[in-house]
C-alpha atoms as a PDB file:
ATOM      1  CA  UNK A   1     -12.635 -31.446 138.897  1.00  0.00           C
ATOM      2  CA  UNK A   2     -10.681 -27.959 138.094  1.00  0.00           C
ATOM      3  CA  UNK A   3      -7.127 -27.690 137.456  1.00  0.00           C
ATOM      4  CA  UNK A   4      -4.956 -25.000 137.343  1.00  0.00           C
ATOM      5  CA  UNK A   5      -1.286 -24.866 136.169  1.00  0.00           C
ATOM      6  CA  UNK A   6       0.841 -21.897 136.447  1.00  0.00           C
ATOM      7  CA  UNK A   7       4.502 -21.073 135.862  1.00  0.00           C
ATOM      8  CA  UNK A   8       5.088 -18.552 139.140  1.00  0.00           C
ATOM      9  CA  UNK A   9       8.253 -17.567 138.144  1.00  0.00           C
ATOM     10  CA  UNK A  10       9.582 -17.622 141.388  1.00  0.00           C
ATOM     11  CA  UNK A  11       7.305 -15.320 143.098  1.00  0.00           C
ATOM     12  CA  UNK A  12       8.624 -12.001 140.912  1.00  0.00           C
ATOM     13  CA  UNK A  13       5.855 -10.179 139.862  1.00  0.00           C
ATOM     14  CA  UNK A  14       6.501  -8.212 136.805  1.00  0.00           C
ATOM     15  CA  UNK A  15       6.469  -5.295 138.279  1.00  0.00           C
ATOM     16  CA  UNK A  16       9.803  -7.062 139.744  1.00  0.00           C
ATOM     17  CA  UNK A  17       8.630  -7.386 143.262  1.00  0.00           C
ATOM     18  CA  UNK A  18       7.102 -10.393 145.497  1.00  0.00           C
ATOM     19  CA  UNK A  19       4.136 -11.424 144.473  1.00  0.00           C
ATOM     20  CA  UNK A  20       4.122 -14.620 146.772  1.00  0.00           C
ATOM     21  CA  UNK A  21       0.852 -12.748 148.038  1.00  0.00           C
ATOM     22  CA  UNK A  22      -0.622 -12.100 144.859  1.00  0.00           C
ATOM     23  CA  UNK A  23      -0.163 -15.667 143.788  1.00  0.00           C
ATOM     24  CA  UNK A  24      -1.493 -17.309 146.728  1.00  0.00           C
ATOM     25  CA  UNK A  25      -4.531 -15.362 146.793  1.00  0.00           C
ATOM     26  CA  UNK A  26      -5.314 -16.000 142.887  1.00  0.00           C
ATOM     27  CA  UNK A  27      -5.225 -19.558 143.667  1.00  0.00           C
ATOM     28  CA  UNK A  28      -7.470 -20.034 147.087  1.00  0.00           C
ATOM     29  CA  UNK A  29      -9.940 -17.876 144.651  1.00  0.00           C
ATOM     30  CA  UNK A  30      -9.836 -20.321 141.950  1.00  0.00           C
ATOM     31  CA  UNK A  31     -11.098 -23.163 144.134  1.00  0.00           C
ATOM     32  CA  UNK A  32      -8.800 -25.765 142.179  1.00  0.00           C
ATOM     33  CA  UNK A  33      -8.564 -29.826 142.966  1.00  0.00           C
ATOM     34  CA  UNK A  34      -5.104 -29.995 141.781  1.00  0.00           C
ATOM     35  CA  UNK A  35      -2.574 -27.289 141.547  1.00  0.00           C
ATOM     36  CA  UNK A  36       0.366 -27.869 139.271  1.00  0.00           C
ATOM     37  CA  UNK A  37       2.820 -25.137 139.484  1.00  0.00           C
ATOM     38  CA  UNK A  38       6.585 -24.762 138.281  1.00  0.00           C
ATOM     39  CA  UNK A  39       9.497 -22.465 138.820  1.00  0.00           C
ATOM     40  CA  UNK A  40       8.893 -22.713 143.122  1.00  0.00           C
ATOM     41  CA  UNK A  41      12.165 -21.635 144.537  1.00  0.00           C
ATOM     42  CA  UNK A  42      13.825 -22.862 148.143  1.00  0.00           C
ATOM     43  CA  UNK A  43      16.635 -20.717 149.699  1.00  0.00           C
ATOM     44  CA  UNK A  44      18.007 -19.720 146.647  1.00  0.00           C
ATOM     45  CA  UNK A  45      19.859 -16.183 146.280  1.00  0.00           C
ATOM     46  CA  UNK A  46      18.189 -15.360 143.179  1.00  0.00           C
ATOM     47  CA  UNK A  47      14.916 -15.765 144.399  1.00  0.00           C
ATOM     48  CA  UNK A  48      15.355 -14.289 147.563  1.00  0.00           C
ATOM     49  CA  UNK A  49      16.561 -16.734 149.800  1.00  0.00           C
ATOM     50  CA  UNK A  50      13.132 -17.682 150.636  1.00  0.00           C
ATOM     51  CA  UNK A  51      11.567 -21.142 151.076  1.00  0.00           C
ATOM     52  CA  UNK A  52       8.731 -20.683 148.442  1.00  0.00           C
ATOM     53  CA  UNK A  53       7.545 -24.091 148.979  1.00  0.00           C
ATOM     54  CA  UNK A  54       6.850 -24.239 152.951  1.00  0.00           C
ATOM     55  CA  UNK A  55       4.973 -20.714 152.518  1.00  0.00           C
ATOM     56  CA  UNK A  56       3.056 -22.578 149.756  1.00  0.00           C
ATOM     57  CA  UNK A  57       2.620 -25.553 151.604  1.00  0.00           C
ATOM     58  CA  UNK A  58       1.390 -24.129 154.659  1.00  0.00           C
ATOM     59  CA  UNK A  59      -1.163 -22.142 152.664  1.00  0.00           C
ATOM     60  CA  UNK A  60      -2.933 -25.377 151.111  1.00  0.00           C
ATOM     61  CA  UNK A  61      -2.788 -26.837 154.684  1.00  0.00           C
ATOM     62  CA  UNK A  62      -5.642 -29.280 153.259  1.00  0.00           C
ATOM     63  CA  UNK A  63      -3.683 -30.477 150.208  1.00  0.00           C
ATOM     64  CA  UNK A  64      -0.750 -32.789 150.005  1.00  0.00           C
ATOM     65  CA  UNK A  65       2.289 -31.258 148.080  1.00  0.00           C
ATOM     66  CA  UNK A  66       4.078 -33.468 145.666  1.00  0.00           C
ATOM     67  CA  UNK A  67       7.576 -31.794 144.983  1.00  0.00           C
ATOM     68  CA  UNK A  68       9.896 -32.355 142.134  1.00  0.00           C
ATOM     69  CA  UNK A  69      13.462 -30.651 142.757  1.00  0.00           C
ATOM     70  CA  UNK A  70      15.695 -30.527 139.706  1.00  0.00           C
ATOM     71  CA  UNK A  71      18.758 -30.038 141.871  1.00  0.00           C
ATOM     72  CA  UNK A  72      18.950 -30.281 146.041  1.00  0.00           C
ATOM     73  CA  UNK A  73      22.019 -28.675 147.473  1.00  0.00           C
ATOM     74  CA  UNK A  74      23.242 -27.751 150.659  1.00  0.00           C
ATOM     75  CA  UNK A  75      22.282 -24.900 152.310  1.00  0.00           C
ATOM     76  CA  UNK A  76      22.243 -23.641 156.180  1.00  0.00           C
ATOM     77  CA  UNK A  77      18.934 -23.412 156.489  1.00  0.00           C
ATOM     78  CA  UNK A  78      18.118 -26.535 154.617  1.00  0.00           C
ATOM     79  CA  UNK A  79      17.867 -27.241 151.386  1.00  0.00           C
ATOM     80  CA  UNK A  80      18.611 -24.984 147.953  1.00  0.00           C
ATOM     81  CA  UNK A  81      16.123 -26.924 145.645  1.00  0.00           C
ATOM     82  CA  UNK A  82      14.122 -25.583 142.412  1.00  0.00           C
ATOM     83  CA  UNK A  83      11.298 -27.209 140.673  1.00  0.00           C
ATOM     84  CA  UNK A  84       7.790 -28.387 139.819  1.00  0.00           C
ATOM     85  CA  UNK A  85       4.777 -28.768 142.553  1.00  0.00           C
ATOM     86  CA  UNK A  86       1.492 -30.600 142.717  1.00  0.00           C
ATOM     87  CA  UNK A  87      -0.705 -29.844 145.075  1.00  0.00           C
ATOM     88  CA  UNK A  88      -3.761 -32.364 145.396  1.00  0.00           C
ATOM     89  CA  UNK A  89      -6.884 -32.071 147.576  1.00  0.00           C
ATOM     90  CA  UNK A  90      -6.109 -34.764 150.179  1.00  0.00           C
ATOM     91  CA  UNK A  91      -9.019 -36.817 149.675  1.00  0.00           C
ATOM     92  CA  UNK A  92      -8.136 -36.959 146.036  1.00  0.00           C
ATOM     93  CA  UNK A  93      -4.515 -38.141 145.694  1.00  0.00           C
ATOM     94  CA  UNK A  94      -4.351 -41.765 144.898  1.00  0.00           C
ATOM     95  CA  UNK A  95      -0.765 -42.016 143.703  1.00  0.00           C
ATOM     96  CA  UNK A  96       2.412 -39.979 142.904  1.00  0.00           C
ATOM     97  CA  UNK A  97       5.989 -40.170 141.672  1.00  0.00           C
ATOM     98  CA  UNK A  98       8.450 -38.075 140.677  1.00  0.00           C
ATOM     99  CA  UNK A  99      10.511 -38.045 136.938  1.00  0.00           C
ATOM    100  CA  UNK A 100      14.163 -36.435 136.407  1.00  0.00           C
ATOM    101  CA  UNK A 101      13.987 -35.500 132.556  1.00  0.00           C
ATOM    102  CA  UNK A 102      16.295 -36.683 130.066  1.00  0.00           C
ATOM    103  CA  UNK A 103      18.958 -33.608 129.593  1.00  0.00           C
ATOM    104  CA  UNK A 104      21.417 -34.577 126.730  1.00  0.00           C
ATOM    105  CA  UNK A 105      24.827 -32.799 128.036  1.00  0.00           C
ATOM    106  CA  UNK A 106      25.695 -29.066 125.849  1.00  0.00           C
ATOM    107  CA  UNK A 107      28.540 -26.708 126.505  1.00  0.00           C
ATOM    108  CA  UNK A 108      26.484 -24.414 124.322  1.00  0.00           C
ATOM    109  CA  UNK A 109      23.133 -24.337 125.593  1.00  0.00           C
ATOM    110  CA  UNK A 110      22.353 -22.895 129.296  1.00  0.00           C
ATOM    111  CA  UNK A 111      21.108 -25.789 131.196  1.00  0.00           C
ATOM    112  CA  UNK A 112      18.924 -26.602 134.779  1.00  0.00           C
ATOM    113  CA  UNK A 113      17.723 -30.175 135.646  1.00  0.00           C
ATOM    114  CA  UNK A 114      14.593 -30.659 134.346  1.00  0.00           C
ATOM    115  CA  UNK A 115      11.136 -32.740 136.293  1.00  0.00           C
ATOM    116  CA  UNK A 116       7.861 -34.108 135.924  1.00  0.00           C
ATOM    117  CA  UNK A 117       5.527 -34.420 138.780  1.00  0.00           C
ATOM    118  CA  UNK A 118       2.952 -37.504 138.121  1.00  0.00           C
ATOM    119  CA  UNK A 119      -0.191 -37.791 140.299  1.00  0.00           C
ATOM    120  CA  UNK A 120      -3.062 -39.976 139.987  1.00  0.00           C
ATOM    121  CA  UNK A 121      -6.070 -38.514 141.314  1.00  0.00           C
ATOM    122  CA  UNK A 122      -9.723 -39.450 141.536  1.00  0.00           C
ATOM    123  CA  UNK A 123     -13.215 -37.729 141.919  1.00  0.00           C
ATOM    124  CA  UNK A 124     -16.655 -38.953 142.786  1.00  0.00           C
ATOM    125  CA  UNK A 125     -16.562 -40.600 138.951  1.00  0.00           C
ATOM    126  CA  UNK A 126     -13.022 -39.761 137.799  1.00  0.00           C
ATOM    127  CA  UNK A 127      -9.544 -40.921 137.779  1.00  0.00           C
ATOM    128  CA  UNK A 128      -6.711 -39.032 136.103  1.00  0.00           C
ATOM    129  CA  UNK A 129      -3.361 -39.081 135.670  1.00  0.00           C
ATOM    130  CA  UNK A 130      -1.237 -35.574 135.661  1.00  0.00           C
ATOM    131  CA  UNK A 131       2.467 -34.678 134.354  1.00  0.00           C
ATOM    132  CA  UNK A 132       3.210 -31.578 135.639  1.00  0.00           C
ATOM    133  CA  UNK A 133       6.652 -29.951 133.982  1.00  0.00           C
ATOM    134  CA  UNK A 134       8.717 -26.985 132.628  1.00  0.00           C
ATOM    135  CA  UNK A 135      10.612 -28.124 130.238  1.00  0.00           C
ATOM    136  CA  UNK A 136      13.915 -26.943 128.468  1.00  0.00           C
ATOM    137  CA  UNK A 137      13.947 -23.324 127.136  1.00  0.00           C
ATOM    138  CA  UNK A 138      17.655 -22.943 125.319  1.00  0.00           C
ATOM    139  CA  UNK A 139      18.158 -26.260 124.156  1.00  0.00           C
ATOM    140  CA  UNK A 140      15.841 -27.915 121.164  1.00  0.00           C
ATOM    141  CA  UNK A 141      17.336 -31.491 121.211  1.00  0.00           C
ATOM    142  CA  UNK A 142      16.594 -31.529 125.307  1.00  0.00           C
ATOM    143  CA  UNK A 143      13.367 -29.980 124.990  1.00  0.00           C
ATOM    144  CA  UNK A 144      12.800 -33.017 122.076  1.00  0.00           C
ATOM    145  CA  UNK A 145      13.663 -35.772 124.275  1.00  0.00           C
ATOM    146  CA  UNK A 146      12.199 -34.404 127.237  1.00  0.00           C
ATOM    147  CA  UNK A 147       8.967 -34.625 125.032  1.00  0.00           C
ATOM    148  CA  UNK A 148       9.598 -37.796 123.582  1.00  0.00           C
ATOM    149  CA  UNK A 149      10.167 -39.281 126.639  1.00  0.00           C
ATOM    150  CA  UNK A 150       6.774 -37.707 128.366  1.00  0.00           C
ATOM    151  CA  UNK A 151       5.114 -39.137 125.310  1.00  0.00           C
ATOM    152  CA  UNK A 152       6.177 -42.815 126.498  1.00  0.00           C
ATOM    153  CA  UNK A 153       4.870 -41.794 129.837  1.00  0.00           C
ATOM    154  CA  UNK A 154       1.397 -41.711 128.354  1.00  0.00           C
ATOM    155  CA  UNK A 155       1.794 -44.675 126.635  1.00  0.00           C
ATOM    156  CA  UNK A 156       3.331 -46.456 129.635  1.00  0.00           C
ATOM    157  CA  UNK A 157      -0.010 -45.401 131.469  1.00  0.00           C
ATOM    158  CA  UNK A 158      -2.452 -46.296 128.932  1.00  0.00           C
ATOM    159  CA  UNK A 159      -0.627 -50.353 128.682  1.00  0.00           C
ATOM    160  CA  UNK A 160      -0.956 -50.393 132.822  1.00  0.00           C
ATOM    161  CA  UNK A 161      -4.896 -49.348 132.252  1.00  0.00           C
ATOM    162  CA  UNK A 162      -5.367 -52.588 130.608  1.00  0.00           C
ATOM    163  CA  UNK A 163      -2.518 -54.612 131.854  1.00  0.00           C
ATOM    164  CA  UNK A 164      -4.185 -57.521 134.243  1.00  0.00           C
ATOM    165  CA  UNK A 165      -2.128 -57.865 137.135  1.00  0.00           C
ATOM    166  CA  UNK A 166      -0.703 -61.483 137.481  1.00  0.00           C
ATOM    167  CA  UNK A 167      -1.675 -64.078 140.259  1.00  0.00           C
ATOM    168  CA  UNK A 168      -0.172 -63.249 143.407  1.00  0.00           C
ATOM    169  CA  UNK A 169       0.399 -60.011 142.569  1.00  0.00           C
ATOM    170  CA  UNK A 170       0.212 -58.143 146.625  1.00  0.00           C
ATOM    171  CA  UNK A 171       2.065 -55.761 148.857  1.00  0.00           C
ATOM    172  CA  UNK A 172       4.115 -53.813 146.954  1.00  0.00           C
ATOM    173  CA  UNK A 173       3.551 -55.999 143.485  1.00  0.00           C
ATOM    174  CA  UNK A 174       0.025 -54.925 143.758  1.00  0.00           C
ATOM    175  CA  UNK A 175      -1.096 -53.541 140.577  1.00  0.00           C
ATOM    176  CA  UNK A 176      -1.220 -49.543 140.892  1.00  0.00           C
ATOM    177  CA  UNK A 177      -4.262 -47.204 140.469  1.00  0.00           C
ATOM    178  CA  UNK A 178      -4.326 -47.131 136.625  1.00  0.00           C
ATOM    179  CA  UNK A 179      -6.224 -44.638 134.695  1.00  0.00           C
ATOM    180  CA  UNK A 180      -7.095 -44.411 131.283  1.00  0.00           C
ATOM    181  CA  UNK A 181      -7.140 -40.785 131.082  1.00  0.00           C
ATOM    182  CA  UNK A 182      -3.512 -38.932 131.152  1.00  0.00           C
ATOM    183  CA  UNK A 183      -3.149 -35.033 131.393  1.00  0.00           C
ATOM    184  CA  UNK A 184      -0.076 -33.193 130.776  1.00  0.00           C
ATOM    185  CA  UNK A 185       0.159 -29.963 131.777  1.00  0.00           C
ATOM    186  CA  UNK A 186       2.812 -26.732 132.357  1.00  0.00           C
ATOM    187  CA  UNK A 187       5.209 -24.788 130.559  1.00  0.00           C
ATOM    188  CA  UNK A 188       5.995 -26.569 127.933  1.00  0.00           C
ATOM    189  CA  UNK A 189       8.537 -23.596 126.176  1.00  0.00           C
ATOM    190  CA  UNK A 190       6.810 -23.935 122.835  1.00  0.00           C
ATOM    191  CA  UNK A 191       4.345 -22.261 120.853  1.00  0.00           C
ATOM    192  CA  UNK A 192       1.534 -24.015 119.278  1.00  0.00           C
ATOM    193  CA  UNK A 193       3.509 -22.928 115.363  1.00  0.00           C
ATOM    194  CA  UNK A 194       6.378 -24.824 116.005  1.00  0.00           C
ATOM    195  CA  UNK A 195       7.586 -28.117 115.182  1.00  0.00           C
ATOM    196  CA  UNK A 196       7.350 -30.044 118.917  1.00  0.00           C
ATOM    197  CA  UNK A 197       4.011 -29.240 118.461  1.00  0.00           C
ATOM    198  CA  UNK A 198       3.351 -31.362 115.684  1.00  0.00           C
ATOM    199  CA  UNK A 199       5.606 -33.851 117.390  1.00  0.00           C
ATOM    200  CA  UNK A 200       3.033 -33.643 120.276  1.00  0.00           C
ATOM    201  CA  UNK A 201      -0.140 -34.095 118.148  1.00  0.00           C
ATOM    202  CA  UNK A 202       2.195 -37.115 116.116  1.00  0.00           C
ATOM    203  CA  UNK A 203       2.330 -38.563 119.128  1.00  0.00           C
ATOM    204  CA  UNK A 204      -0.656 -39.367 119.980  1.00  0.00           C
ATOM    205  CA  UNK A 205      -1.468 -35.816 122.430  1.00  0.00           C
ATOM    206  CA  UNK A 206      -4.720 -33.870 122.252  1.00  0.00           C
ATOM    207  CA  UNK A 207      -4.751 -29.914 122.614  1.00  0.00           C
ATOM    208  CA  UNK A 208      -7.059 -29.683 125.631  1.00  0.00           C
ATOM    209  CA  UNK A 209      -7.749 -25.692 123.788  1.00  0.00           C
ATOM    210  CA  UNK A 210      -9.112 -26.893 120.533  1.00  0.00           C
ATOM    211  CA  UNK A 211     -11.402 -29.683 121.963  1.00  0.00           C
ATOM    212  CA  UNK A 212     -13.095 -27.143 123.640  1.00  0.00           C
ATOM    213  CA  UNK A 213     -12.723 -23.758 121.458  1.00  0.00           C
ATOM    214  CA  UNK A 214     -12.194 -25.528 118.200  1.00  0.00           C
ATOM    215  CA  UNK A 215      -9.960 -23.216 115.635  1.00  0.00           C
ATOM    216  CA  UNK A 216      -9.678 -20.377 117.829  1.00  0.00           C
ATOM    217  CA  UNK A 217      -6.159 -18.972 118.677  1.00  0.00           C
ATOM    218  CA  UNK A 218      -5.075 -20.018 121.764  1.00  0.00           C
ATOM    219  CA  UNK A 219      -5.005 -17.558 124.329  1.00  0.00           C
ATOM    220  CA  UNK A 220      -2.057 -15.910 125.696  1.00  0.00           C
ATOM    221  CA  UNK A 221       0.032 -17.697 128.293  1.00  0.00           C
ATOM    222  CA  UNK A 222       3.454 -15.380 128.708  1.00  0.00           C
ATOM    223  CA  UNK A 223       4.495 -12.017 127.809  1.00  0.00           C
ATOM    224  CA  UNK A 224       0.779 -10.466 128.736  1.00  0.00           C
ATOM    225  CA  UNK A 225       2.597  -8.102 130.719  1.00  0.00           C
ATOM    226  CA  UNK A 226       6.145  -8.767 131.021  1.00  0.00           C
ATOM    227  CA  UNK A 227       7.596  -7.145 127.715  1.00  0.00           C
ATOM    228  CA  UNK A 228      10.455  -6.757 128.988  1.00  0.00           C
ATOM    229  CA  UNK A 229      11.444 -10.481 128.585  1.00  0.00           C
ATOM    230  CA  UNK A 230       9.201 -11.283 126.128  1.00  0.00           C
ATOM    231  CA  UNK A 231       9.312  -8.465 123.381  1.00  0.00           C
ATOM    232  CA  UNK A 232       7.617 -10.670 120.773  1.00  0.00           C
ATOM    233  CA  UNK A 233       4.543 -10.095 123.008  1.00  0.00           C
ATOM    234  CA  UNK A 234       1.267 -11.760 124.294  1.00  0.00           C
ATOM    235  CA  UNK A 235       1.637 -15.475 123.098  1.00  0.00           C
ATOM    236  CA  UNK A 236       0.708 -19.610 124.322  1.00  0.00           C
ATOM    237  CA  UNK A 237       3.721 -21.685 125.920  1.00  0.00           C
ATOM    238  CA  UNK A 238       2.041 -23.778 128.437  1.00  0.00           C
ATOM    239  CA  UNK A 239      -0.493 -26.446 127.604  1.00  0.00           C
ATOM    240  CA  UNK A 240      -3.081 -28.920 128.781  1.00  0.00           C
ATOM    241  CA  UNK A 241      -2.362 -31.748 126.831  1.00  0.00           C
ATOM    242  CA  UNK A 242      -4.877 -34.626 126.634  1.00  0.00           C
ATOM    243  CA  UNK A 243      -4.705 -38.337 125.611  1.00  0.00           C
ATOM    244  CA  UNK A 244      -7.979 -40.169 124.159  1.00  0.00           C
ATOM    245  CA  UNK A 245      -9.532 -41.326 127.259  1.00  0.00           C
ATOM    246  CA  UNK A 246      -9.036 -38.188 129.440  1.00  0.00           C
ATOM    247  CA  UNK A 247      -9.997 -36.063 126.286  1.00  0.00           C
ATOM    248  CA  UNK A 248     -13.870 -37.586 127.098  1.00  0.00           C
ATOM    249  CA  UNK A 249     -13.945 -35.645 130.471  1.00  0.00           C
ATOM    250  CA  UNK A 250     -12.544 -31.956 129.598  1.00  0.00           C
ATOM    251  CA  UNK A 251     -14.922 -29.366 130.057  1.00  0.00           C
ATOM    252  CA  UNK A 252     -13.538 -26.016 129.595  1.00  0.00           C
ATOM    253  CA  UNK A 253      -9.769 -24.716 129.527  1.00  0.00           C
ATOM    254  CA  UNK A 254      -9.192 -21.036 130.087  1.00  0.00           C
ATOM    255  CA  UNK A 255      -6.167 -18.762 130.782  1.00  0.00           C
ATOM    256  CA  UNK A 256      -6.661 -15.961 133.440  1.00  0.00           C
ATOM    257  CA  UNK A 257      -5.763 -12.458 132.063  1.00  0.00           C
ATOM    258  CA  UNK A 258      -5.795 -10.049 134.672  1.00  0.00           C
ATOM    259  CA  UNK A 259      -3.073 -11.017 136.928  1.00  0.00           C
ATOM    260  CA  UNK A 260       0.935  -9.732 136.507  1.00  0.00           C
ATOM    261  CA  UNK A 261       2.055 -11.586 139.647  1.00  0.00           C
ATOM    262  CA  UNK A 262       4.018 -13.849 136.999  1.00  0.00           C
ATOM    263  CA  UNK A 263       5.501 -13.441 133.702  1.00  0.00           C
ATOM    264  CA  UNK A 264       2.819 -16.334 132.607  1.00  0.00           C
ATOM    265  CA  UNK A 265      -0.528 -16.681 133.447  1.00  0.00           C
ATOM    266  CA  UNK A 266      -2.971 -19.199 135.231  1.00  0.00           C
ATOM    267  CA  UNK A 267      -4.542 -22.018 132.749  1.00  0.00           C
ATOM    268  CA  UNK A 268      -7.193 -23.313 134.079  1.00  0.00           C
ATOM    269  CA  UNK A 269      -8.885 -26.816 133.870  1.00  0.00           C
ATOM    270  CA  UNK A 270     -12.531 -28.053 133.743  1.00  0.00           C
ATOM    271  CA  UNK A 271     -13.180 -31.894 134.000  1.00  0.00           C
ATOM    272  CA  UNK A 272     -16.438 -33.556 133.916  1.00  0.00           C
ATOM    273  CA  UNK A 273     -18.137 -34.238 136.787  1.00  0.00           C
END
């Protein structure tokens, strides 16, 4: 099973033009299962006015989208919405639901609402379970909760693996597809020297990068080409993130170098089988 996560930024290259083309392109080369990607726009000035997410979604015409808005406002030609994606191989989505992070109100701190899209998805001889998010850039205490409370997510998940479903239990009290193995992936807006990411590891999270390159630096996520907003330079923000169970299946993890259609580039996923 491959998965690839990518922050698109919108579709702005760094060369500051479209790269909706680019993007789409990289991805139907990579072959992926599961596509998690954050920052898609809809209809939103900033980004063009463009609906990101049908042009996306018409692409993958054999995947089913799972979309996480932050925010959904009016707009005359539909929505004005901003958020996380999941794409999933039809034949492989199981189960899916949508999260609204925790976003502690600051007058000092820029803000945006905040998402998790959760899949459950399932190969010839695996199940997983995927958070894909972008989580909060100018505020530490949000960016701390919204970890903390991803962290009971995986927890949650791993006490439904070996929950036993009571007598009776049917229709919509059935007991859900519940895998062991939980991946969280995305922009994560912190580096792998800071102190959420010893708060990850505390809690429980494996780095996908060191199970399968042991000490060696992580390679560059953001600011490969894009100096402009990111003087300090070539450096890891987004993350596979593994518990104990889905830490069994991980093959490879690798982050694409060659591409500038985003200020971040494509990390790519390898699960056993």
């Amino acid at each position: 099973m491959r998965v690839v996560s990518w922050n698109i930024q919108a579709a702005l290259g760094c060369d500051g033009r479209n790269s909706m083309a680019d993007i789409l392109a990289l991805l139907h080369a990579q072959n992926a299962d599961v596509i998690c990607l954050q920052e898609v726009a809809r209809h939103l000035p900033e980004h063009g006015n463009t609906d990101q997410l049908d042009a996306i979604r018409q692409f993958f015409a054999g995947f089913t989208p799972v979309w996480a808005p932050g925010f959904s406002w009016q707009h005359p030609e539909g929505r004005s919405e901003f958020g996380n994606l999941t794409l999933v191989r039809s034949p492989l989505l199981v189960d899916a639901r949508t999260h609204l992070l925790p976003a502690p109100v600051s007058s000092e701190h820029l803000q945006m609402p905040r998402t998790a899209a959760e899949v459950v998805v399932t190969s010839a001889s695996l199940m997983l379970r995927i958070f894909n998010t972008h989580l909060a850039f100018h505020c530490a205490q949000e960016r701390r909760e919204q970890l903390a409370y991803l962290s009971a997510q995986k927890t949650r998940a791993e006490q439904q693996a070996l929950r036993r479903a009571p007598a009776g239990s049917k229709g919509s009290y059935r007991q859900p597809p519940s895998p062991a193995g939980v991946l969280l992936c995305g922009d994560l807006n912190l580096t792998p020297e800071s102190d959420d990411y010893q708060f990850l590891l505390a809690q429980g999270w494996l780095d996908s990068w060191h199970i399968c390159h042991g000490d060696q630096t992580h390679a560059p996520t953001c600011g490969v080409f894009d100096k402009h907003q990111w003087p300090e330079g070539p450096h890891c923000r987004d993350f596979g993130l593994l518990n104990h169970a889905a830490a069994l299946s991980v093959a490879d993890i690798g982050a694409e170098q060659t591409c500038d259609a985003s200020d971040h580039q494509p990390l790519i996923l390898e699960f056993y089988p």
